[in-house]
C-alpha atoms as a PDB file:
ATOM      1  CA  UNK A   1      99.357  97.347 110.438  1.00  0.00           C
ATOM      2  CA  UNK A   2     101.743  95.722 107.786  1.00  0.00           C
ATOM      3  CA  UNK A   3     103.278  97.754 104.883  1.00  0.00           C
ATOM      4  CA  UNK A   4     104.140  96.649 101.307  1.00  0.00           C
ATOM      5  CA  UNK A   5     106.775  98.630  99.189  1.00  0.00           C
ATOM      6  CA  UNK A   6     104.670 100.069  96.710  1.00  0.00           C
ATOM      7  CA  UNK A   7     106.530  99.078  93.662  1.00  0.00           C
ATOM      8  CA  UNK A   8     109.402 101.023  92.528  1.00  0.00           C
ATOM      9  CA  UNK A   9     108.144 104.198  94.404  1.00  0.00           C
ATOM     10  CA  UNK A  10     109.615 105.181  97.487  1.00  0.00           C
ATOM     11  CA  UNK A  11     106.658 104.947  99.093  1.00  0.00           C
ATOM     12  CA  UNK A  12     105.602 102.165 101.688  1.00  0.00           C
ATOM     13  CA  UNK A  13     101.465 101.181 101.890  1.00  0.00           C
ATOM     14  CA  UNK A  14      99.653  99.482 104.276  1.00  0.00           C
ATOM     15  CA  UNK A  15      98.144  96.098 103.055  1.00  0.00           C
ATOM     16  CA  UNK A  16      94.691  98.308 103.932  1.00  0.00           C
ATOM     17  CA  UNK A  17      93.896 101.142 102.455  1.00  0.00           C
ATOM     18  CA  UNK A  18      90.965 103.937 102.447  1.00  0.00           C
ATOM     19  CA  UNK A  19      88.292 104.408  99.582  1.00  0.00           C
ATOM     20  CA  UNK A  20      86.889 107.341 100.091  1.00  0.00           C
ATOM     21  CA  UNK A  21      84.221 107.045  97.522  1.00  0.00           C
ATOM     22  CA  UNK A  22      81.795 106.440 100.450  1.00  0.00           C
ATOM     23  CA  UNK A  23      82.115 109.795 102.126  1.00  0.00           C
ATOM     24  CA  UNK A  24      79.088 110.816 100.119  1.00  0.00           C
ATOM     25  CA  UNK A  25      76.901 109.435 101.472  1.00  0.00           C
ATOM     26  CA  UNK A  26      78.066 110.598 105.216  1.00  0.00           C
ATOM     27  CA  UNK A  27      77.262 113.743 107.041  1.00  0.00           C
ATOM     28  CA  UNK A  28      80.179 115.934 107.926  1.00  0.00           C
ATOM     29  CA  UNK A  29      80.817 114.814 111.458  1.00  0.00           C
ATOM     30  CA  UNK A  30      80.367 111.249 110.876  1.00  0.00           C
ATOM     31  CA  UNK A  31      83.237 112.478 107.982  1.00  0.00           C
ATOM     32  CA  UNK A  32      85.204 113.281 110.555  1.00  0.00           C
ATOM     33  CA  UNK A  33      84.969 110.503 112.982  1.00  0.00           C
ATOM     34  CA  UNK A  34      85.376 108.197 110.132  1.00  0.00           C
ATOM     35  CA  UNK A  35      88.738 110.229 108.737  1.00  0.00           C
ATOM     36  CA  UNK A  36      90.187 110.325 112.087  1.00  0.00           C
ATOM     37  CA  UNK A  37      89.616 106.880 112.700  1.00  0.00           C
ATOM     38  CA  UNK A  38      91.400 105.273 109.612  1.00  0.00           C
ATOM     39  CA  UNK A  39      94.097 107.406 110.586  1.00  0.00           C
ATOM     40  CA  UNK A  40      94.512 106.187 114.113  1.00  0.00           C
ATOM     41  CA  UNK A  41      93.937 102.397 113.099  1.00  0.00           C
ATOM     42  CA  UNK A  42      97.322 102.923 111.185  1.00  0.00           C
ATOM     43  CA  UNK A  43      95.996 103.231 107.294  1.00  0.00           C
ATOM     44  CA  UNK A  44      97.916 105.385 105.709  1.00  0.00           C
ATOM     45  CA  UNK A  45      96.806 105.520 102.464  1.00  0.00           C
ATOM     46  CA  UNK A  46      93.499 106.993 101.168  1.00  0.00           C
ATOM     47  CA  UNK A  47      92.418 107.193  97.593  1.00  0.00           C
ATOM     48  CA  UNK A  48      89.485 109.762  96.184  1.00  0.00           C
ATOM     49  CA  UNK A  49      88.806 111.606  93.013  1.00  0.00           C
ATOM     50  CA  UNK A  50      87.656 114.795  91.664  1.00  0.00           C
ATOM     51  CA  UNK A  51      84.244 113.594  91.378  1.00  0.00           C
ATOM     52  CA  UNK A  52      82.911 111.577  94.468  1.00  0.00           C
ATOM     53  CA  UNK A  53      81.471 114.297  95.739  1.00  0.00           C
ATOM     54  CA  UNK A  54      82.207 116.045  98.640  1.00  0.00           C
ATOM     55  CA  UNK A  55      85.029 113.666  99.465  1.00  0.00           C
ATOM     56  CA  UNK A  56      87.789 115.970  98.481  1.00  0.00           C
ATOM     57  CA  UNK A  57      86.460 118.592 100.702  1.00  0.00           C
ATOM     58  CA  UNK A  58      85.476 116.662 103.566  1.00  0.00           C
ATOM     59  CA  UNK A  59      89.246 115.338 103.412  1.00  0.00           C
ATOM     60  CA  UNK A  60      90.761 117.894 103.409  1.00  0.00           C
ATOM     61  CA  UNK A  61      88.682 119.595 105.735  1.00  0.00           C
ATOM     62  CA  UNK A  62      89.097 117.341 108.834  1.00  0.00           C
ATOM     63  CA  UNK A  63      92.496 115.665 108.443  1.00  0.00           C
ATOM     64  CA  UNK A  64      94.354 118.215 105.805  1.00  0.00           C
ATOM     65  CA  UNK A  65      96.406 119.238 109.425  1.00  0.00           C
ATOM     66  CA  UNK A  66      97.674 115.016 109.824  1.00  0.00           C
ATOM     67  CA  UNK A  67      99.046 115.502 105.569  1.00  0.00           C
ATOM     68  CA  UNK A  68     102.237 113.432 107.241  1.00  0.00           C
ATOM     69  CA  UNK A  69     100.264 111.142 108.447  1.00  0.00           C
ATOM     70  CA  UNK A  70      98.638 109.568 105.143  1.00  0.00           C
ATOM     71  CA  UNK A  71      99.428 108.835 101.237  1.00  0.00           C
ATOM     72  CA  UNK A  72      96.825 110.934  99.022  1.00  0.00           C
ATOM     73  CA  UNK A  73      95.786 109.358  96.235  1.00  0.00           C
ATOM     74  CA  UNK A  74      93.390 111.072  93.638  1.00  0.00           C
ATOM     75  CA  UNK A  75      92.435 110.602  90.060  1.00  0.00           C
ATOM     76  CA  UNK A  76      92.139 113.204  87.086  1.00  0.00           C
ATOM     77  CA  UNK A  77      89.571 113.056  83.402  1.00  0.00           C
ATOM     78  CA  UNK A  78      87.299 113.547  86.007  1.00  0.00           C
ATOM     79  CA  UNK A  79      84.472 115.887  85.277  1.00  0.00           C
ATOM     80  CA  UNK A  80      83.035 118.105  88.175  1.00  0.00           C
ATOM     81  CA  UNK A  81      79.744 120.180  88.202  1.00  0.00           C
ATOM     82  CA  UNK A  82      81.538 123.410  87.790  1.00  0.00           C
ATOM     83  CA  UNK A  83      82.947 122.271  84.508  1.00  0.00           C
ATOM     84  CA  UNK A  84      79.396 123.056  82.461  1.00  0.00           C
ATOM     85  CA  UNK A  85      79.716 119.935  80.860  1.00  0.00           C
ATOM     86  CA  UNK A  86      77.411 116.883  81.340  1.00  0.00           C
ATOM     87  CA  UNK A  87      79.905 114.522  80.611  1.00  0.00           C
ATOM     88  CA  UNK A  88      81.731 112.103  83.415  1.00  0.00           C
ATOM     89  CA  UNK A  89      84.720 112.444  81.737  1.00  0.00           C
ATOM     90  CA  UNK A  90      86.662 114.510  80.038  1.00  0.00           C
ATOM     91  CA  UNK A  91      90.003 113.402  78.201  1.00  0.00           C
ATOM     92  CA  UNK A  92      92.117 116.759  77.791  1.00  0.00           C
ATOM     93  CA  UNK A  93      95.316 118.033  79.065  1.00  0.00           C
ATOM     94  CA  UNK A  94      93.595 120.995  80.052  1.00  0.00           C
ATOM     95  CA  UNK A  95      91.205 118.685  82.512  1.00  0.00           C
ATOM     96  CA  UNK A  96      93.778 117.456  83.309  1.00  0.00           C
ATOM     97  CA  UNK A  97      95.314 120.567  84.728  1.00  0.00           C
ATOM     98  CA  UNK A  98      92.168 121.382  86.234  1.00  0.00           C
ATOM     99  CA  UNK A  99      91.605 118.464  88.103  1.00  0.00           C
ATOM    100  CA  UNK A 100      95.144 118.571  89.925  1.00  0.00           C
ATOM    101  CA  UNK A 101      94.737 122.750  90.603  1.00  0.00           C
ATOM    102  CA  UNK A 102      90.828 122.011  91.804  1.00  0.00           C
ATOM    103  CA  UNK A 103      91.743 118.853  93.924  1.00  0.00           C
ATOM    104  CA  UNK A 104      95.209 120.292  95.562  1.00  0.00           C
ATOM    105  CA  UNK A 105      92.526 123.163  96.835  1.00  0.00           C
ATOM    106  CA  UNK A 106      89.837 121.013  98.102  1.00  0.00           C
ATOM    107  CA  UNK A 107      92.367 118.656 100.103  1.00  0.00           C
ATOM    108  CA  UNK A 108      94.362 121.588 101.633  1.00  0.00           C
ATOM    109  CA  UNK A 109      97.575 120.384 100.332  1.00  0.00           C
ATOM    110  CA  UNK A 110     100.276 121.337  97.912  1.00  0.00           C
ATOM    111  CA  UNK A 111     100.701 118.253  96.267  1.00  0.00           C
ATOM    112  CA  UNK A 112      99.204 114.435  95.542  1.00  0.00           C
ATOM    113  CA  UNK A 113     101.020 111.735  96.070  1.00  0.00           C
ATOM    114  CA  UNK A 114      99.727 109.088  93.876  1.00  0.00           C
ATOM    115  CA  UNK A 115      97.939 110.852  90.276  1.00  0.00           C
ATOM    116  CA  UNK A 116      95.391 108.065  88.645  1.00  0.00           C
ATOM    117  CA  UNK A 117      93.735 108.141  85.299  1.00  0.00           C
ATOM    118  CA  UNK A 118      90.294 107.502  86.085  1.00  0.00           C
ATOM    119  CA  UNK A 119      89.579 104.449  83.693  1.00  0.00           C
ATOM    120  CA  UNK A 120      90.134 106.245  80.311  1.00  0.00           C
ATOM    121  CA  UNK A 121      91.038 103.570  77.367  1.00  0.00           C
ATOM    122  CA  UNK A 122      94.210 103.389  76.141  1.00  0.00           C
ATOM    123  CA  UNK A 123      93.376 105.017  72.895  1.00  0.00           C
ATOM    124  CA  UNK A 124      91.769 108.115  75.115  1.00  0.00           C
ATOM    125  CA  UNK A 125      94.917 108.335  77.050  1.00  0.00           C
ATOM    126  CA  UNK A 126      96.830 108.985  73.600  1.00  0.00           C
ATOM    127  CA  UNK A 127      94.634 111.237  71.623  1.00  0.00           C
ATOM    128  CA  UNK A 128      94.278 113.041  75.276  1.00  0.00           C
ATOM    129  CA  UNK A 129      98.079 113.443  75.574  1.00  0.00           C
ATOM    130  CA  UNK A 130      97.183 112.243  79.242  1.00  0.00           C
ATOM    131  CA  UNK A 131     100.739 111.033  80.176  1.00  0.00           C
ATOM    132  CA  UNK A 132     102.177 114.084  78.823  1.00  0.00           C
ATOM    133  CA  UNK A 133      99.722 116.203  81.007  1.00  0.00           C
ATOM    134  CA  UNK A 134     100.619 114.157  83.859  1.00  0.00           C
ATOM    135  CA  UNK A 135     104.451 114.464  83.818  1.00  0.00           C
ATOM    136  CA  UNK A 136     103.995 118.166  83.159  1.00  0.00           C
ATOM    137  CA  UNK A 137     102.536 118.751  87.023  1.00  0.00           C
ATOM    138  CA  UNK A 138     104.723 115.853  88.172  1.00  0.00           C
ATOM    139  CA  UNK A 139     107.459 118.125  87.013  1.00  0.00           C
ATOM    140  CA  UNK A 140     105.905 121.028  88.798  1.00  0.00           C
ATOM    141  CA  UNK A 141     105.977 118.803  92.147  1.00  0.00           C
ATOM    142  CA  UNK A 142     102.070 118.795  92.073  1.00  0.00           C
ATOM    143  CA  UNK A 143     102.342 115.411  92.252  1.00  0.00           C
ATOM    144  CA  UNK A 144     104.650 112.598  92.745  1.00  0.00           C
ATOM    145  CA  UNK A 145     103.896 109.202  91.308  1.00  0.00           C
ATOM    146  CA  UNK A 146     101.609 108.841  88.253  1.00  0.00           C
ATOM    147  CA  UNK A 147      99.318 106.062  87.567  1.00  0.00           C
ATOM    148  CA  UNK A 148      96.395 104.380  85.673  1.00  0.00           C
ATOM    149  CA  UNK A 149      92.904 103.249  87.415  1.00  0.00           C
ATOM    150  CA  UNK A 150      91.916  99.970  85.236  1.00  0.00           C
ATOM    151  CA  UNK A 151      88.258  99.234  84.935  1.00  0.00           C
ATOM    152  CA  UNK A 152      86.420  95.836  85.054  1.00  0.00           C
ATOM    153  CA  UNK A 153      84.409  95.665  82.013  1.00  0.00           C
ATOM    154  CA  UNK A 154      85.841  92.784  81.246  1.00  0.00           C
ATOM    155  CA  UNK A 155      87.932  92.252  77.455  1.00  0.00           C
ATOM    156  CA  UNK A 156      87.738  96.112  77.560  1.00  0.00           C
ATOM    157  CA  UNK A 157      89.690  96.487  80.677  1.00  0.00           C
ATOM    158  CA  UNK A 158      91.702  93.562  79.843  1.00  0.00           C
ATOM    159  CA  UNK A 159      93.155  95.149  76.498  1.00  0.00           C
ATOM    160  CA  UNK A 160      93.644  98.752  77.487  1.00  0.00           C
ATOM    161  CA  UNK A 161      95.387  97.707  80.703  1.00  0.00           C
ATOM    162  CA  UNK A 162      98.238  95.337  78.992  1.00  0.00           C
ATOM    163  CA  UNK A 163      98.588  97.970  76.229  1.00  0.00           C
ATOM    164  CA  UNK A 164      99.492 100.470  79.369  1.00  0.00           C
ATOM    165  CA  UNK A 165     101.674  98.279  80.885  1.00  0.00           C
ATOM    166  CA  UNK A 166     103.687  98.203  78.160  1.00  0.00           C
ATOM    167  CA  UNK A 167     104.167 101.950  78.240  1.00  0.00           C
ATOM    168  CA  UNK A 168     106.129 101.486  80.840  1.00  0.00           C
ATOM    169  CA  UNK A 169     105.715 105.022  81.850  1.00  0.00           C
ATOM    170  CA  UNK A 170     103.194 104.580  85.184  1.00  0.00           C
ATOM    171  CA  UNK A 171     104.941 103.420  88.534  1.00  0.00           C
ATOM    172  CA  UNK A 172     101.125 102.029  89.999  1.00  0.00           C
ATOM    173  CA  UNK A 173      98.006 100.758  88.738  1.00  0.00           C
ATOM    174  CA  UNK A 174      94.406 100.553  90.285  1.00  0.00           C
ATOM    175  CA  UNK A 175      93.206  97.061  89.580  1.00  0.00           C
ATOM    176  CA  UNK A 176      89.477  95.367  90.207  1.00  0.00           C
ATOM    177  CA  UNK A 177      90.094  91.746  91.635  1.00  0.00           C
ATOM    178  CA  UNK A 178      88.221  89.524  93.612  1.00  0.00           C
ATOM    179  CA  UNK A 179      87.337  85.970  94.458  1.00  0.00           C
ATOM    180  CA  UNK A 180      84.788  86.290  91.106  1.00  0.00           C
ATOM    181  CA  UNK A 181      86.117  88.842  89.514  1.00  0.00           C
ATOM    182  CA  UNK A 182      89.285  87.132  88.141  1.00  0.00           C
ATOM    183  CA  UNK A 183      89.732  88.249  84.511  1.00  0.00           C
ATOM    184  CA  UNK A 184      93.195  90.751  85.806  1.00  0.00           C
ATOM    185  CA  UNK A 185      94.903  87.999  88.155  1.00  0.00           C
ATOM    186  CA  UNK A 186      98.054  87.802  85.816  1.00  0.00           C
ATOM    187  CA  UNK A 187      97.895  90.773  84.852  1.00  0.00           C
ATOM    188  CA  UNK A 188      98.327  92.147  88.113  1.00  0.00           C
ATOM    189  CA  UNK A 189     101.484  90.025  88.343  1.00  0.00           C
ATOM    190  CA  UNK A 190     102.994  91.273  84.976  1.00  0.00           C
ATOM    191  CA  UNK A 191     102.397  94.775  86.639  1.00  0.00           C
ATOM    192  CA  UNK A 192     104.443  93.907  89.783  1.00  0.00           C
ATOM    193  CA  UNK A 193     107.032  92.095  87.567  1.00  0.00           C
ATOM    194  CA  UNK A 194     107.661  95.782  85.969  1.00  0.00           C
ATOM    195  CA  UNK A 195     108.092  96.582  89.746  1.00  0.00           C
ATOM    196  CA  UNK A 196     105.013  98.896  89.990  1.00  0.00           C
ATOM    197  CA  UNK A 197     102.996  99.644  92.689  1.00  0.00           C
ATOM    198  CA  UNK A 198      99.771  97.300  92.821  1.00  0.00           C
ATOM    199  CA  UNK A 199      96.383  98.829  94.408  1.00  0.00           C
ATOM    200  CA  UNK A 200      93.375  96.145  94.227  1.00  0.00           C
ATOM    201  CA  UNK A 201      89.839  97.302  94.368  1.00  0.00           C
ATOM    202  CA  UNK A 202      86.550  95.880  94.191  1.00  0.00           C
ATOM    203  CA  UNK A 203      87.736  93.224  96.702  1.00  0.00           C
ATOM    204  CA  UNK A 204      84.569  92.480  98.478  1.00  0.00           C
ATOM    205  CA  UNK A 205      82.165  94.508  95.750  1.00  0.00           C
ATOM    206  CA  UNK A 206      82.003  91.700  92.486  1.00  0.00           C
ATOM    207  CA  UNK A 207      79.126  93.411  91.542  1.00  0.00           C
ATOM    208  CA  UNK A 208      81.440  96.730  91.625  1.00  0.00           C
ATOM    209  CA  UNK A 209      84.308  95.040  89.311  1.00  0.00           C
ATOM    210  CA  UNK A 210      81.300  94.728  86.669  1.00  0.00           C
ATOM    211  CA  UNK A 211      81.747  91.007  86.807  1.00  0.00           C
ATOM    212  CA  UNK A 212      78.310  90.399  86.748  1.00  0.00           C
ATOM    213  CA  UNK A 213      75.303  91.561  87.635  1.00  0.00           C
ATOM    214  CA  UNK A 214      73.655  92.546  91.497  1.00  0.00           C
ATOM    215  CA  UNK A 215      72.999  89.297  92.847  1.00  0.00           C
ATOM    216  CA  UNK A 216      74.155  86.919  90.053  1.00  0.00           C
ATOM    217  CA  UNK A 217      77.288  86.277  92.306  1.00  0.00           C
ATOM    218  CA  UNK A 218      75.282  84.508  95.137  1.00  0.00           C
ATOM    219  CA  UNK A 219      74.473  81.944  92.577  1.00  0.00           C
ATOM    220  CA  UNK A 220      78.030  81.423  91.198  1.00  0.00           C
ATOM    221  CA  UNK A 221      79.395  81.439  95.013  1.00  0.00           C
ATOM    222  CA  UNK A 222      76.843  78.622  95.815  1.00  0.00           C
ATOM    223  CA  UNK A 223      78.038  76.668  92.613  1.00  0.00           C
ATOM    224  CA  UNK A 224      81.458  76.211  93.522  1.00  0.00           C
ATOM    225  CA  UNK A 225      80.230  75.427  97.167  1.00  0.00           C
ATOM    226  CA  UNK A 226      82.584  78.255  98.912  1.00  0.00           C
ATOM    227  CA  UNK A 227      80.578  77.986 102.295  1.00  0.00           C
ATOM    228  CA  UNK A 228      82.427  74.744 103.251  1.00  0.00           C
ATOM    229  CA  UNK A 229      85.886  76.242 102.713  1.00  0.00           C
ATOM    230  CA  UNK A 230      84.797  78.760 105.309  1.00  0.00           C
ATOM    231  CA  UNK A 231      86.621  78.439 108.923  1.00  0.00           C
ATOM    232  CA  UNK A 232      84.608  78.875 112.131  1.00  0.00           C
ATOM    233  CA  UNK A 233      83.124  82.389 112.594  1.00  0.00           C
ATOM    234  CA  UNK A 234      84.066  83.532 109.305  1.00  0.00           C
ATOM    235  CA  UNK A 235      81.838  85.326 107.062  1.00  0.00           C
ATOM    236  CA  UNK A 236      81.841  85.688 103.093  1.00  0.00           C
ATOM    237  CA  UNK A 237      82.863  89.463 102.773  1.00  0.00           C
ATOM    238  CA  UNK A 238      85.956  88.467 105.436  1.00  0.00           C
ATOM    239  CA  UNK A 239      86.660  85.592 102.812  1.00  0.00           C
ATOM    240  CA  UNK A 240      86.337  87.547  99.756  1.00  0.00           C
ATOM    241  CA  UNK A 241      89.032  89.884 101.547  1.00  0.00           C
ATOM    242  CA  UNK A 242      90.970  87.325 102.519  1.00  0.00           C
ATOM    243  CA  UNK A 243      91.142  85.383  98.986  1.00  0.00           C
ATOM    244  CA  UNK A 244      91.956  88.844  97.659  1.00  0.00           C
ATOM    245  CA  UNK A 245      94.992  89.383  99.679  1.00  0.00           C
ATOM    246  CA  UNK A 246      96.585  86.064  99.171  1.00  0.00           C
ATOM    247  CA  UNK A 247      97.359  87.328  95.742  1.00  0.00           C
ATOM    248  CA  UNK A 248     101.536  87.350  96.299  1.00  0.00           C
ATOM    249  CA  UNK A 249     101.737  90.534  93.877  1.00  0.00           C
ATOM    250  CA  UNK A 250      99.931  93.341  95.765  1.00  0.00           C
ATOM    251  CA  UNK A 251     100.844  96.024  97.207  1.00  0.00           C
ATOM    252  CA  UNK A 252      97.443  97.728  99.159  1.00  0.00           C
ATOM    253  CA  UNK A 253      93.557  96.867  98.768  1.00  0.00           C
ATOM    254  CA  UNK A 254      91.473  99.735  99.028  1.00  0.00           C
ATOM    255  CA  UNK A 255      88.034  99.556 100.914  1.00  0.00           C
ATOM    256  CA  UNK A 256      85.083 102.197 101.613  1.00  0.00           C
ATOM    257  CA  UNK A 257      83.092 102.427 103.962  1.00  0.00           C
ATOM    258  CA  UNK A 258      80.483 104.713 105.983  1.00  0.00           C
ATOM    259  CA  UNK A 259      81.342 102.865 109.295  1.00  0.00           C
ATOM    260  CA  UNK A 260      84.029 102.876 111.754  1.00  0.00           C
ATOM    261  CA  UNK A 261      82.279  98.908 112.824  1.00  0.00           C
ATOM    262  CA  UNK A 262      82.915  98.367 109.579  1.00  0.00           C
ATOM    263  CA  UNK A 263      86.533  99.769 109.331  1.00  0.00           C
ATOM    264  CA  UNK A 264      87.549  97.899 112.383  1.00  0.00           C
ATOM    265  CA  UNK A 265      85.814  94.464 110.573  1.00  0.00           C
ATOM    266  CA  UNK A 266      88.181  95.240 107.177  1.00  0.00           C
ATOM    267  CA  UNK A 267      91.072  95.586 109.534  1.00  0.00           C
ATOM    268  CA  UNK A 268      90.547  92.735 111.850  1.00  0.00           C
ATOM    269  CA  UNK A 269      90.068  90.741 108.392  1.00  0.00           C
ATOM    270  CA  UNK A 270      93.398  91.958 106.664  1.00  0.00           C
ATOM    271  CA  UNK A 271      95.585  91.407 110.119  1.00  0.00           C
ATOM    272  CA  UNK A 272      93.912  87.839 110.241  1.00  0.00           C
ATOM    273  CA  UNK A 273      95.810  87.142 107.115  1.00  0.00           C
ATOM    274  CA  UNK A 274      95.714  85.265 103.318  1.00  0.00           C
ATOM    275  CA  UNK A 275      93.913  82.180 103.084  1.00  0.00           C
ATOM    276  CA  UNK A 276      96.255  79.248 103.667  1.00  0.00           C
ATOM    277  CA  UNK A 277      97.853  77.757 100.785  1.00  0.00           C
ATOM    278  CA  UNK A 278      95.686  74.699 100.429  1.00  0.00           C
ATOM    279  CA  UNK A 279      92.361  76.513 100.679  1.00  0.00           C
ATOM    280  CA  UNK A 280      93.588  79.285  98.315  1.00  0.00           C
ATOM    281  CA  UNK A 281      94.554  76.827  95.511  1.00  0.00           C
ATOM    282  CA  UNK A 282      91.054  74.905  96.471  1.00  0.00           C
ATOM    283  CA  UNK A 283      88.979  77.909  95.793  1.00  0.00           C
ATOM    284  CA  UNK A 284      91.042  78.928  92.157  1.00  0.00           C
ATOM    285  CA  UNK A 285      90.036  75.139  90.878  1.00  0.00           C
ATOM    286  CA  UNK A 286      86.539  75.467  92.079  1.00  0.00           C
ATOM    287  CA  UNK A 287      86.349  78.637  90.320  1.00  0.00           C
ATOM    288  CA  UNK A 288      87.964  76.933  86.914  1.00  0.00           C
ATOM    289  CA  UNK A 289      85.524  74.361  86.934  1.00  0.00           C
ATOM    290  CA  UNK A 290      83.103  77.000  86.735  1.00  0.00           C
ATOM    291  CA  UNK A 291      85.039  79.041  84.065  1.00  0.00           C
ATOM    292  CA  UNK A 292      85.665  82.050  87.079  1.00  0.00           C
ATOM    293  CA  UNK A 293      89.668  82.300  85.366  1.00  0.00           C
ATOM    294  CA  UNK A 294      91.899  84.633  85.292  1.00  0.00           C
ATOM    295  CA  UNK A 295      92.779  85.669  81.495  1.00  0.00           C
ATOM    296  CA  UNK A 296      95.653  85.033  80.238  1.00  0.00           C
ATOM    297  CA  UNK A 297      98.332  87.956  79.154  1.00  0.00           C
END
């Protein structure tokens, strides 16, 4: 599989990457199949947090012995049961802390390569002293790059995620985009223009980027008439992927899944390619008309 220099990092991604959110929802030896076989297909990054679960655990529990095979990216503010708090976040250096020690045990490694605040506003990441936190077990060689998950909630995410990348202080940002879920297309270019590392997600899931709501995107897809840009054999998901990766500024897309079927279809979709030019620039003014645009920064 193809690799992208992830932004000023020394690190090079594939153009495919692992979300391991879905491991949930898995028994442990499908876990392991599934592990093993992102792994051999050639992905070698795969991104998790603190609280998805089991995923940390089942990670580190089936392919913590291939740790030079793969990128581990994980996410901190994340609360988990054993915290006594009912809260899904928690903004603190000492959480912080926590998350790193608690996560470095589940995976079975000493150290994270990519750190990610797990959608926390900008003014949450100050009164937090999040960066500081973060640089403190960078330091420590807990972890080596440091980064900032962005959510989709539209003129929410929009305004906390410029105000970071002005910090200048994260080398990689988690960013929802999709085919309908277009509100952080330039932004994701300012991002790479500051030379850091670019991870889309949400690529196939609008309904996942908070876009809009379960089902609402059929209608919008049927609007702009997408099914005629389709080529022969292809499906909407592998076009959704596809329109998502002819973005020139990323670095890695990250995809879950339960199913090695599945896996092999996100693969198969990524080697196939970006849309050509003329059906790329088709589908943006198709989306304009229907006011699908990306925001301005």
């Amino acid at each position: 599989m193809n690799t992208r220099k992830f932004g000023r990092t020394d690190l090079q991604v594939t153009e495919l990457g692992y979300g391991a959110m879905e491991l949930r929802k898995v028994e442990p030896a499908q876990a392991e199949k599934l592990l093993n076989g992102v792994l051999d297909s050639g992905i070698n990054l795969i991104d998790t947090a603190p609280d998805y679960g089991n995923s940390e655990d089942l990670i580190g529990q089936f392919i913590s012995h291939r740790r030079n095979e793969y990128i581990l990216a994980s996410k901190c503010g994340c609360n988990v049961p054993d915290d006594g708090s009912d809260a899904r976040h928690i903004w603190t250096k000492d959480q912080v802390t926590h998350n790193v020690e608690h996560s470095l045990q589940r995976l079975k490694t000493d150290h994270l390569d990519l750190l990610q605040i797990h959608s926390a506003t900008a003014e949450e990441v100050k009164n937090g002293h999040l960066v500081a936190a973060m640089q403190e077990v960078q330091q420590q060689g807990k972890v080596r790059h440091i980064g900032y998950t962005a959510t989709g909630r539209g003129e929410f995410g929009f305004s906390d995620l410029i105000e970071m990348l002005s910090w200048d202080v994260f080398s990689f940002f988690q960013i929802p985009y999709g085919l309908l879920a277009r509100i952080h297309e330039n932004s994701i270019t300012q991002a790479a223009e500051k030379n850091a590392g670019i991870i889309l997600r949400g690529t196939v899931k609008p309904g996942y980027a908070r876009a809009y709501e379960k089902g609402e995107w059929d209608a919008l897809w049927e609007q702009a008439n997408l099914d005629n840009l389709l080529s022969d054999h292809e499906d909407r998901y592998r076009f959704m992927l596809r329109y998502a990766i002819s973005h020139p500024d990323y670095s890695t897309t990250i995809i879950g899944t339960s199913s090695l079927d599945h896996l092999n279809d996100n693969i198969q979709s990524v080697e196939q390619g970006p849309l050509p030019d003329g059906i790329y620039q088709e589908v943006k003014n198709r989306l304009d008309a229907l006011g699908i645009t990306a925001r301005e920064t």
